[in-house]
Structures are given as structure tokens and as C-alpha cells.
Protein backbone atom coordinates (compact mmCIF):
# COMPACT_ATOMS: atom_id res chain seq x y z
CA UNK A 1 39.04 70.35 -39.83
CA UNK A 2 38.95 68.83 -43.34
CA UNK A 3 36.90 70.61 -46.17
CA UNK A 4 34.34 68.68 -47.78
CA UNK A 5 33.89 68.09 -51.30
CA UNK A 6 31.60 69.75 -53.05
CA UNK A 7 29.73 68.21 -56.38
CA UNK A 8 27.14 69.93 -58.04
CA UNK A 9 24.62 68.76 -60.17
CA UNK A 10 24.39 68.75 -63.84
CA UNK A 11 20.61 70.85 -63.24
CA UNK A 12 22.87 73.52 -61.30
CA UNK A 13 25.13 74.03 -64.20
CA UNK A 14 21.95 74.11 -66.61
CA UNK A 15 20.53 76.57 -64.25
CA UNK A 16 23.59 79.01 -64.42
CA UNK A 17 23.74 78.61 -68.29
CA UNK A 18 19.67 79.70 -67.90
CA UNK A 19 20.49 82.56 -65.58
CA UNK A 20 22.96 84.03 -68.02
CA UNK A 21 20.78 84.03 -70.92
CA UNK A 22 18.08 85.38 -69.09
CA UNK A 23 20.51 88.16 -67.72
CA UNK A 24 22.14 88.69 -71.35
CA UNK A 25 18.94 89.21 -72.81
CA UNK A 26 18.13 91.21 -70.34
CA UNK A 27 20.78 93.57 -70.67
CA UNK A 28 22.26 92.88 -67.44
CA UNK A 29 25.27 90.10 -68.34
CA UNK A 30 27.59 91.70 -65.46
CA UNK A 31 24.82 90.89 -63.09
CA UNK A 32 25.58 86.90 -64.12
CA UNK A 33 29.45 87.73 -62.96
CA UNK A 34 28.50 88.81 -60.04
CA UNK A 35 26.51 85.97 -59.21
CA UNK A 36 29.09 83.78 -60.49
CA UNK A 37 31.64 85.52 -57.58
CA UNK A 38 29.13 84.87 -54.97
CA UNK A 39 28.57 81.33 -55.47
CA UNK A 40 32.87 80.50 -56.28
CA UNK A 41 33.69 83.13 -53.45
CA UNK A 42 31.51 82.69 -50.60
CA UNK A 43 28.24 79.70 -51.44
CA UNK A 44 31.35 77.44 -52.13
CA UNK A 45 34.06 77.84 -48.98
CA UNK A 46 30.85 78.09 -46.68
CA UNK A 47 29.71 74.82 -47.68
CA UNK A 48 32.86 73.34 -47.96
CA UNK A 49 33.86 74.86 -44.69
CA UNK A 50 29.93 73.66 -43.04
CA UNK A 51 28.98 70.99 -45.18
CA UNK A 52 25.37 71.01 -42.59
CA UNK A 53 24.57 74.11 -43.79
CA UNK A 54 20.75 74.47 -45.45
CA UNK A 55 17.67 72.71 -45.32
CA UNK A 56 17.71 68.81 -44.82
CA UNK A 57 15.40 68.03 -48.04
CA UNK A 58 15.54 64.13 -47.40
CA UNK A 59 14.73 64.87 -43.56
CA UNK A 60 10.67 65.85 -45.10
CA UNK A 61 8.41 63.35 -46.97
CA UNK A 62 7.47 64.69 -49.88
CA UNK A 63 3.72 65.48 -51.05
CA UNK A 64 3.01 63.36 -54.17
CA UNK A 65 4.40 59.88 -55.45
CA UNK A 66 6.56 61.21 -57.97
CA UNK A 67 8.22 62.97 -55.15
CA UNK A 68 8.73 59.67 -53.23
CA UNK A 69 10.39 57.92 -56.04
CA UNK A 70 12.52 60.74 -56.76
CA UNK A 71 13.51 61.04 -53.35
CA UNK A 72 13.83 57.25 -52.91
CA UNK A 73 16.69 57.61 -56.17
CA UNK A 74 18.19 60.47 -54.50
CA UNK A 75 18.48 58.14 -51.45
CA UNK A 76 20.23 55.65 -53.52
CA UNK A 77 22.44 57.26 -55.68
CA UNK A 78 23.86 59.10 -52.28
CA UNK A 79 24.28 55.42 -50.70
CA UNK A 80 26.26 54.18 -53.60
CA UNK A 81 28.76 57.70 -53.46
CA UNK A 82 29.68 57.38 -49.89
């Protein structure tokens, strides 16, 4: 069986830089390294591996309007990747 591709997002990599500030000032920057093995070492392969895994977030309706045009771009941008 062929691995999928994984792309992440430019908020996941803005989240990370986040997380290791707030683990740096918190005096806890090998904390960040280890979280950086879990996601390279074992988040990664598993989705690569079982690209179903997790919630579907486009299979629920979201609450408020903002949510439905932000889920309606989602919907597009993934149309024009495939």
C-alpha cells in the first residue's frame, strides 16, 4: 500500500514555533524536542500509513456563518489540490 502525502499547514508550523516559546520561557525547551519526536516519529508514519485517521471536520456543519465560509474555502482549495 502506497503512503500518502502529508502537507501541513502554515498555522501548524506557527503553532510549533508558539509551543516552543511558550516551553522556552517556561523553562522546559527539551519538552518542545520531545514533542517534535512524537509528531516526525509516530503523528507522521501513522497518518501517512492511515491517511483516515481522526475526526472528519468537513463531515459536521459548522455553528456560525463564518464557519460556513471557511469551511466552504477549505472545500475548495482541497478540490483544486486533488
Amino acid at each position: 500500500m502506497a503512503k500518502t502525502r502529508i502537507r501541513v499547514s502554515a498555522n501548524f508550523g506557527h503553532n510549533l514555533e508558539a509551543n516552543a516559546a511558550f516551553l522556552e520561557e517556561n523553562e522546559a525547551p527539551q519538552v518542545f524536542e520531545t514533542l517534535l519526536d512524537l509528531v516526525f516519529d509516530r503523528l507522521i508514519p501513522n497518518l501517512e500509513s492511515h491517511p483516515r485517521l481522526g475526526r472528519d471536520f468537513l463531515a459536521h456543519a459548522p455553528g456560525s456563518e463564518e464557519g460556513k465560509l471557511l469551511q466552504s474555502r477549505v472545500v475548495k482549495l482541497l478540490q483544486g489540490a486533488e
